[in-house]
Structures are given as C-alpha cells and as structure tokens.
Protein backbone atom coordinates (compact mmCIF):
# COMPACT_ATOMS: atom_id res chain seq x y z
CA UNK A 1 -52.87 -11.87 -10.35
CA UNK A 2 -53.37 -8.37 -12.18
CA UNK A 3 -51.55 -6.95 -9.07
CA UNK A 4 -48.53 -9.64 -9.60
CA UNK A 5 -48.33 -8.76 -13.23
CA UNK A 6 -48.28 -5.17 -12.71
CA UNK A 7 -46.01 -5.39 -10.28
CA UNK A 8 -43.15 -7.39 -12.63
CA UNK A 9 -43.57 -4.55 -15.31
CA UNK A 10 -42.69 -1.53 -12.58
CA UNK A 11 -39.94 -3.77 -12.26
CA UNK A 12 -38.86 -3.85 -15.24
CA UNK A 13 -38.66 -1.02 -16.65
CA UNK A 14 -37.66 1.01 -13.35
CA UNK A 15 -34.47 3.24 -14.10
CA UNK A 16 -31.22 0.73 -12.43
CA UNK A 17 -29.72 2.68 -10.13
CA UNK A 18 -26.28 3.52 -10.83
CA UNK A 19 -23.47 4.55 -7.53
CA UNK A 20 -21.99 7.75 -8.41
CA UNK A 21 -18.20 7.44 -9.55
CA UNK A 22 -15.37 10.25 -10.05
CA UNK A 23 -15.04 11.99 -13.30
CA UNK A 24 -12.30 9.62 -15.22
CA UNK A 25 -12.51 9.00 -18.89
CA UNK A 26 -15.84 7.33 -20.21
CA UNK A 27 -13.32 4.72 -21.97
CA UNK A 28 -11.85 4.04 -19.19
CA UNK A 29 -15.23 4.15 -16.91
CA UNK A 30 -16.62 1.94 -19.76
CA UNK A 31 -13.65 -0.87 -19.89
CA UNK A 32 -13.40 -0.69 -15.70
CA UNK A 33 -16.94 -1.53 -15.26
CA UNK A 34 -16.38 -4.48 -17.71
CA UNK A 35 -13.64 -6.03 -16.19
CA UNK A 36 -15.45 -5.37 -12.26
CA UNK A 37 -18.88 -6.93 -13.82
CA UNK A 38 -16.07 -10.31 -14.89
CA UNK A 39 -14.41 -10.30 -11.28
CA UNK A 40 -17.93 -10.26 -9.92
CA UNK A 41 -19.26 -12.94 -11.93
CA UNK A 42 -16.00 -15.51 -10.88
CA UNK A 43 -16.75 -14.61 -7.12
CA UNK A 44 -20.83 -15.60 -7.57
CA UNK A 45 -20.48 -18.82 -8.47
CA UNK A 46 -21.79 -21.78 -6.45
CA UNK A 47 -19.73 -23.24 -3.78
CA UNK A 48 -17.01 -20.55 -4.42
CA UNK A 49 -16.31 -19.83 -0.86
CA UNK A 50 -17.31 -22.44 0.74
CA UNK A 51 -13.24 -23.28 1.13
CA UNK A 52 -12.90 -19.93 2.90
CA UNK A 53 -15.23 -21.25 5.99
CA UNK A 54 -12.81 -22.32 8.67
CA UNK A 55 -14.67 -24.19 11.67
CA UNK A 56 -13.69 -21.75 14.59
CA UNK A 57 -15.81 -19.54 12.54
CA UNK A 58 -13.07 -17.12 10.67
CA UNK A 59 -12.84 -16.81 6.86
CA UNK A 60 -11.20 -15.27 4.42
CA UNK A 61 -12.22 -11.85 3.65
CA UNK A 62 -11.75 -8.84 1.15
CA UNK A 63 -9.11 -6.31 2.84
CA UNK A 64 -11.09 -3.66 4.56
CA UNK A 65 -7.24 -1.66 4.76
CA UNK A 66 -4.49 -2.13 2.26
CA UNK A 67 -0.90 -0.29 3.07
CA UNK A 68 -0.81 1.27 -0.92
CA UNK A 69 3.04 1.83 -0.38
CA UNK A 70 5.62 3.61 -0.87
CA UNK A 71 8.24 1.19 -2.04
CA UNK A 72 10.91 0.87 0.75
CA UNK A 73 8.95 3.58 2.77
CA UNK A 74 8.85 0.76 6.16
CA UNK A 75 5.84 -1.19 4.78
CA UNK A 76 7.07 -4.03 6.16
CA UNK A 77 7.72 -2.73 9.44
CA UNK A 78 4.36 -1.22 9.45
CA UNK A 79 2.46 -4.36 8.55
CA UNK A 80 4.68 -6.44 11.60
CA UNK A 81 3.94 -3.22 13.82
CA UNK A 82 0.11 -3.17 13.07
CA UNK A 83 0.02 -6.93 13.27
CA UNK A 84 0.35 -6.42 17.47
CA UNK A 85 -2.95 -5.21 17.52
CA UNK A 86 -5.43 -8.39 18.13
CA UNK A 87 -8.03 -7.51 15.67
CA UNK A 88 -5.90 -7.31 12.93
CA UNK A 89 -5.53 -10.10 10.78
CA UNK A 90 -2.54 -9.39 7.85
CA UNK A 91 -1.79 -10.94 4.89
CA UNK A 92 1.66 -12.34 4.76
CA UNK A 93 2.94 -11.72 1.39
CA UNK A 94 3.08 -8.80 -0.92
CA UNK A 95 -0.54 -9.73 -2.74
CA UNK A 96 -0.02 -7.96 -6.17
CA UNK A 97 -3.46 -8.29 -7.06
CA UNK A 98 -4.45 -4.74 -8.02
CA UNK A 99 -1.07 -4.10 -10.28
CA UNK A 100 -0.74 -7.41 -12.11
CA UNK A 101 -2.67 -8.29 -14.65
CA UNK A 102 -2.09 -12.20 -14.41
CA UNK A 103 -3.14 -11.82 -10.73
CA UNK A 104 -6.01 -9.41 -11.56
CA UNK A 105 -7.34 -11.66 -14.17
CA UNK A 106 -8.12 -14.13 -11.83
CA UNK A 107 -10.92 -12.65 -10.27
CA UNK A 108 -11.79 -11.75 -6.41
CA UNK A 109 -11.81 -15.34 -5.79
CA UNK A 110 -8.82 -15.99 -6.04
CA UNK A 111 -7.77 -12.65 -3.80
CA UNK A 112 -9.81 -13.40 -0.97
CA UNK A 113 -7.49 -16.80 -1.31
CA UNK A 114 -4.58 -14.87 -0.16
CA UNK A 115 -5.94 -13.72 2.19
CA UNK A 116 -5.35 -14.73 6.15
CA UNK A 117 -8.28 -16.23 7.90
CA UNK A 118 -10.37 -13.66 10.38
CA UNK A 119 -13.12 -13.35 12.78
CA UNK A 120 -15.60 -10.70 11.96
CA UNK A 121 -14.32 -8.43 14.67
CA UNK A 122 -11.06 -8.22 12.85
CA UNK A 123 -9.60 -6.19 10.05
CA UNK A 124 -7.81 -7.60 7.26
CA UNK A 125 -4.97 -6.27 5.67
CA UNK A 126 -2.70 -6.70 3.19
CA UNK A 127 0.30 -4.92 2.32
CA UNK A 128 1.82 -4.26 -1.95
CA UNK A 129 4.11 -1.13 -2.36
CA UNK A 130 3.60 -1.17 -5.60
CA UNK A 131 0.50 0.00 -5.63
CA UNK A 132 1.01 3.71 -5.15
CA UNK A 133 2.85 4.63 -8.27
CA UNK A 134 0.67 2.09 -10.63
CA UNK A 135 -1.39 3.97 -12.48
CA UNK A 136 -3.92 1.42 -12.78
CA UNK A 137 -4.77 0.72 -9.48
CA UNK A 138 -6.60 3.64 -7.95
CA UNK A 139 -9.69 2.87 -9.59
CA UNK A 140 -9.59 -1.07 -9.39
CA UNK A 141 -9.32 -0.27 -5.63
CA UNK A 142 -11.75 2.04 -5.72
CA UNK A 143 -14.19 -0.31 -7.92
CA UNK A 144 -13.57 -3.24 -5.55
CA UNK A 145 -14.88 -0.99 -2.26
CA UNK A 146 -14.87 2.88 -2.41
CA UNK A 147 -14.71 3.11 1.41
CA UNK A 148 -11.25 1.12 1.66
CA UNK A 149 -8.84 3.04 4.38
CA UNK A 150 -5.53 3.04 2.61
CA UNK A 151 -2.27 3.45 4.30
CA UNK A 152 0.67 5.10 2.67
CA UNK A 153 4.24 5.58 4.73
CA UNK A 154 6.25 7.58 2.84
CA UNK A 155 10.26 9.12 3.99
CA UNK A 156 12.37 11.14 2.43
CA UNK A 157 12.49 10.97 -1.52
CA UNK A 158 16.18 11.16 -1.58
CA UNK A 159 16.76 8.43 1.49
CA UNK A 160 14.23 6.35 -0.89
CA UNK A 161 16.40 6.00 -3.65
CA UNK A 162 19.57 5.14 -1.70
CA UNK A 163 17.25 2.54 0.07
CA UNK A 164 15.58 1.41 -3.93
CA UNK A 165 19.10 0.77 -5.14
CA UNK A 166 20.46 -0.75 -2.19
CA UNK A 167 17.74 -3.54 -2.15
CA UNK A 168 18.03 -4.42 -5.88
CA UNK A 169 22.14 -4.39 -5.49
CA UNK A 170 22.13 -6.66 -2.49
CA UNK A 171 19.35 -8.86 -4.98
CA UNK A 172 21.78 -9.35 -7.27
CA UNK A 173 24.59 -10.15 -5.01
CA UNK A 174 22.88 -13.03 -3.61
CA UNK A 175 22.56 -13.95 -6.63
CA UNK A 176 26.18 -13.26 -8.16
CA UNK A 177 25.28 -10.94 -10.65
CA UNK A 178 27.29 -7.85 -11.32
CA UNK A 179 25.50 -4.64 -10.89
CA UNK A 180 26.39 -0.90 -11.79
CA UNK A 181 27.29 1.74 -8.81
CA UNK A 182 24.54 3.93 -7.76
CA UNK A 183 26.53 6.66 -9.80
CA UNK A 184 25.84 4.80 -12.97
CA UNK A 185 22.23 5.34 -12.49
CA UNK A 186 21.73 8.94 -10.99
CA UNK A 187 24.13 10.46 -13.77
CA UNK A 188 23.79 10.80 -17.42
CA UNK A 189 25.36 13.06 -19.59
CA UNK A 190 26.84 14.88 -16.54
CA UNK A 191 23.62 15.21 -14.94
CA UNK A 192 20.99 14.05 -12.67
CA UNK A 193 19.27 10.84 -14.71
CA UNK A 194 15.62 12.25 -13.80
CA UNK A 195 14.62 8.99 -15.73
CA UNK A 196 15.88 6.53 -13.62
CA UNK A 197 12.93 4.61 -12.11
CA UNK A 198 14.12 5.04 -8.31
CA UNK A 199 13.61 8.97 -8.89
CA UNK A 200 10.16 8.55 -10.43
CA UNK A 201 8.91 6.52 -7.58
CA UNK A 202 9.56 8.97 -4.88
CA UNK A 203 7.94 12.08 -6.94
CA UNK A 204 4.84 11.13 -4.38
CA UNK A 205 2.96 14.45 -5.74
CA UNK A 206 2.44 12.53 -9.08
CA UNK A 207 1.12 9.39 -7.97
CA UNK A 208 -0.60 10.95 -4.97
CA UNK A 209 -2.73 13.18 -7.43
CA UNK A 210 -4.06 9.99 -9.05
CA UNK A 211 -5.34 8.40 -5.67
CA UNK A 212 -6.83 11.36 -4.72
CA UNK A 213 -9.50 10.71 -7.92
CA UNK A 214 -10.49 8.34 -6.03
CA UNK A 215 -10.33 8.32 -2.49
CA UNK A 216 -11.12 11.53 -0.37
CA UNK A 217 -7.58 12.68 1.90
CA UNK A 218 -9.87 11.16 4.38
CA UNK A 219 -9.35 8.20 3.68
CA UNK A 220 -6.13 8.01 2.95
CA UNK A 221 -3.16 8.08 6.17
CA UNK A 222 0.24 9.18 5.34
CA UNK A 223 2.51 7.48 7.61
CA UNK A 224 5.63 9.52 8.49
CA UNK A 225 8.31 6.61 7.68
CA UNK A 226 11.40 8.98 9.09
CA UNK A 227 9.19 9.07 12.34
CA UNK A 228 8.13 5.43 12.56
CA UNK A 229 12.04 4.39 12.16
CA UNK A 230 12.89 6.63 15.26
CA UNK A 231 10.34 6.42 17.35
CA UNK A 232 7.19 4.03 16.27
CA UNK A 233 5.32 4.19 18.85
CA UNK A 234 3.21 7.44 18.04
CA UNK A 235 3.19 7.11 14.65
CA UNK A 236 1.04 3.09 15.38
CA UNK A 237 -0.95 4.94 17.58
CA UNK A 238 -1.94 7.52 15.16
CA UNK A 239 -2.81 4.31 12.82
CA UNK A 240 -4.58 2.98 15.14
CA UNK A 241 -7.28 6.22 15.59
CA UNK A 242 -7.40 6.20 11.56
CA UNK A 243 -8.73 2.58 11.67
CA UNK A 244 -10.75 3.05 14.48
CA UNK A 245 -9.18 0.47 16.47
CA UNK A 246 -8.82 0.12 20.09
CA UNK A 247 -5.57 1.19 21.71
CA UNK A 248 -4.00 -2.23 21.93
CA UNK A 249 -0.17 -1.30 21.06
CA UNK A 250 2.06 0.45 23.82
CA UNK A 251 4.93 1.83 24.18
CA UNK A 252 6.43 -1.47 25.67
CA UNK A 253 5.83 -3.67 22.71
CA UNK A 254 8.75 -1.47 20.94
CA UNK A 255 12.35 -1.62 22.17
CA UNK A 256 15.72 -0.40 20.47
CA UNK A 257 18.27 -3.42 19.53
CA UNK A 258 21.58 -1.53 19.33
CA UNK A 259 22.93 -4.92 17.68
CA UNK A 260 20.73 -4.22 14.43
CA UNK A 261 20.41 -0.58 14.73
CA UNK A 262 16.22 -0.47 14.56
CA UNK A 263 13.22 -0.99 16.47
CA UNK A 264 12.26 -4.38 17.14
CA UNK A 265 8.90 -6.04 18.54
CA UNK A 266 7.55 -7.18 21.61
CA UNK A 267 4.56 -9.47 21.77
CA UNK A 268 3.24 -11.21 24.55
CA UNK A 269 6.97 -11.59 25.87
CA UNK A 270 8.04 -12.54 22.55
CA UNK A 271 10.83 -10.78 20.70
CA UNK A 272 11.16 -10.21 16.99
CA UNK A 273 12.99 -8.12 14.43
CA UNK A 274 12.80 -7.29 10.82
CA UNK A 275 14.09 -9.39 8.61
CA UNK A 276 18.10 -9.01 8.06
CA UNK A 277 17.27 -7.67 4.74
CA UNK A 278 15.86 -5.16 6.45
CA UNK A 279 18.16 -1.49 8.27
CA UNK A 280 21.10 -2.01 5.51
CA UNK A 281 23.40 0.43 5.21
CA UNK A 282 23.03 3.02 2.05
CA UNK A 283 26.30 3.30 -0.26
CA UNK A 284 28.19 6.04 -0.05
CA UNK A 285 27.68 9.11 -2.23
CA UNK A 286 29.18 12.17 -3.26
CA UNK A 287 28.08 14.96 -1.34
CA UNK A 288 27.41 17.05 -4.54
CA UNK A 289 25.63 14.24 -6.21
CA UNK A 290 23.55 14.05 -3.21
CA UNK A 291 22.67 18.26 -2.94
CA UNK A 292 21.95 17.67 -6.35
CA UNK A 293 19.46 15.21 -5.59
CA UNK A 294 17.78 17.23 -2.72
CA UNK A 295 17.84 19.95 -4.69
CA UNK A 296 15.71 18.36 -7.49
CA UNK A 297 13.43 16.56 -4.88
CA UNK A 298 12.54 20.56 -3.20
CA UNK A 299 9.78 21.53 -5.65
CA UNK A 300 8.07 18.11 -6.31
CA UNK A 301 8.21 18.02 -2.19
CA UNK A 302 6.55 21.30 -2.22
CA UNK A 303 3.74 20.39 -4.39
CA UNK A 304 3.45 17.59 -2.19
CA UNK A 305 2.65 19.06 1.07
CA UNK A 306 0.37 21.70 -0.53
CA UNK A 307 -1.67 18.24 -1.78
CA UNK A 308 -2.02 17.05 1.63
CA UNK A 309 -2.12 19.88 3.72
CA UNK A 310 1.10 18.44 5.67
CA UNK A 311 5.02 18.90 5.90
CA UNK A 312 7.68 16.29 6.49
CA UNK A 313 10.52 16.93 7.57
CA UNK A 314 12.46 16.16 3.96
CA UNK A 315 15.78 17.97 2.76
C-alpha cells in the first residue's frame, strides 16, 4: 500500500512532458494550443467514431498527405492522377478545414467526416488550394500531425493569374454577372495593380517562408505544374517516391486527347478527363502588360528558388 501511494505522488508531480514546437509567438503558441486542446476534446468523446467503422474493415481517417495548393497550380489533376494508385484513398471535395474558421470550429470530428473511407494500407488525402497562402494554416497543420507530407504544385506565377481570372470570369458567366477585363485588374494608375489578389497568390516565396516554420523542405514536394501538364507521367512518379508508395502508375494510364488539348486518364481500361472547367483558354493580353508582369514576377521567383534549392523553368 505504501508502495501504491508513493507511487501516485511520483506521478503527480513528475514534470509533463511537453513535444518541442518551432519558435512562433508565445501568443500565438499560447491561443494554438487552446484551440488544439478544444479539437481534441470533441474527437474523445464516447461513441464519436464509432460511425467511421465501415464493415469491410475501412474507416475514416485523418489525412496522412494533404496537396497545400497552389490555387489553379493542377491540384485537381494531381489529386485524379494520384488517385490511380490503389492505396490511395482521396477526399473528393476541396475540405477547407484548416482555413475556415466555421469548418475549423467544428473540431477533428467532424474532418475525419469528410473524409473517404480506407483500409489501413492506404493513404488518405485530401486536396484545399487555399491552404498555401493562408496564413493561419501552417501551424494548425502542423498542430494536427507534425509529420504530415504536404504536396504543393506550383507553375508559372504569371500563367497563374491568367488561369485565377479566367476561372472567376467564366464563374460569373454561368451565372450572368458582368465582370471587368483582366486589364481592369492588373492596371491602376497606369501601372501594374501589385494589390490585386491574383498577384499576391503567386508570390510563392511569401507564403512558402511561412510553411517552412513548420515543416522541414523535407517534407514538403513541390510539384512542377508546367511539367505535369506536358508530360505527367514523371512528375506522379516522383510523387510517388515522396510518399513512399509503390510504383503503381505507368506511363500507359496517361494518354493525350487532342479534342480537349490535356492529358487524360486511364484506369483499368477506363477513360476519364478533367472536368470541362478544366484546360480553358487564357484571355488575351497585351504583350507589354504581360513583360510587365514577368518582369515583376523575376525577383520574387528568385527568392523563391534560393528557398528551395530548385529552379523552374518560369519567365
């Protein structure tokens, strides 16, 4: 008994052990840890995942991979490319836990619920561009699981902002809703409109530093998007080394439709494409608007590569 008792007051008042975390701000260490300790107390409750439990034996599981972005880098394509493999299991929508805060709010619970059902063997995915340049996420990630592989496919910054403004115009023709001409947007006052949001999205040096707080390069893949749209096939494989995956996906389950002007898929003697949303064509732009925009892309692209300890082959 005077063993038991002893034993309970080592317990006590041993030191907790606490996991070594980057240098951020102790405010912001403080208020993280507060909101994890909330999302870990709506995940512990009794009988929380006991809807999760399929009979084959799958369930839903935290993503040990999420593609971070960039915003019409080729996610998409990436996710539907990576999907081939057999032990990948992807989540089919754009999840938005990590970068809004009615989603986040609602706990891990309810993010393991969007998630696709898996056997052990497999890794789940799931796929929000958005995550990259919100400054928030980085450390939500990191507080969820700080050995999460991240994916990040990135192309050229000035093909991303034709691409950025062409999905939001075609958005609001569907919907019959004027919209201004890409002009509108990358000029003001006679000059390049550094504020527009398009530009500040593809400034990847910027965001990238933030990850990197975070995560180790290691465990972060850049994806070369330019690469993946002209010839996929290495640039899956190269994915599939970083996950430490098998080498499932071949060269045969990619082939060229000349109708669409992209790679499509090949599964299992199955065809499939992109969505039709998906390969549209830019609008056209000055050339001198456009030198102006490579030209104010060079340095940020330089800092970039220095980051990474990689070149792309950007204007």
């Amino acid at each position: 008994m005077a063993a038991f008792l002893l034993g309970a007051v080592l317990l006590i008042v041993q030191p907790q052990i606490v996991p070594s975390t980057p240098a951020i701000n102790s405010r912001a260490e403080t208020t993280s840890q507060s909101v994890q300790r909330e999302l870990l107390k709506k995940t512990s409750q009794k009988n929380d995942f006991k809807e999760n439990i399929h009979s084959n034996g799958s369930c839903r599981q935290l993503p040990q991979t999420i593609i971070i972005g960039v915003r019409k880098g080729g996610t998409r394509a990436l996710l539907e490319m990576l999907s081939l493999h057999p032990d990948i299991a992807a989540a089919e929508t754009e999840v938005h836990f990590f970068d809004w805060e009615d989603h986040y709010r609602n706990g891990l619970k309810w993010y393991i619920n969007q998630m696709p059902f898996s056997y052990p063997y497999q890794i789940t995915v799931e796929k929000t561009p958005a995550y990259f340049t919100s400054p928030k996420v980085p450390e939500r990630v990191y507080n969820m699981n700080q050995s999460m592989r991240l994916l990040l496919i990135l192309r050229d910054p000035s093909e991303r902002v034709l691409s950025d403004y062409t999905q939001v115009f075609y958005n609001h023709m569907q919907k019959h809703k004027p919209y201004p001409s890409i002009e509108q947007f990358l000029i003001k006052d006679g000059e390049l409109n550094v504020d527009y949001k398009a530009i500040n999205r593809s400034l990847y040096y910027i965001h990238m530093q933030n990850w990197l707080k975070y995560f180790p390069l290691d465990r972060i893949h850049i994806v070369d998007g330019d690469k993946l749209i002209k010839d996929p096939f290495p640039e899956i494989e190269k994915v599939e080394r970083f996950l430490k995956l098998s080498p499932q996906i071949n060269a045969s389950n990619f082939y060229f439709n000349k109708t669409k002007g992209f790679y499509c898929l090949r599964d299992s003697g199955r065809e499939r494409c992109l969505h039709e949303s998906k390969g549209r064509a830019h609008p056209q732009v000055d050339t001198r608007l456009l030198e102006k925009l490579h030209e104010y892309f060079h340095e940020p692209n330089k800092k970039f590569f220095e980051l990474v300890g990689r070149t792309f082959d950007w204007h």
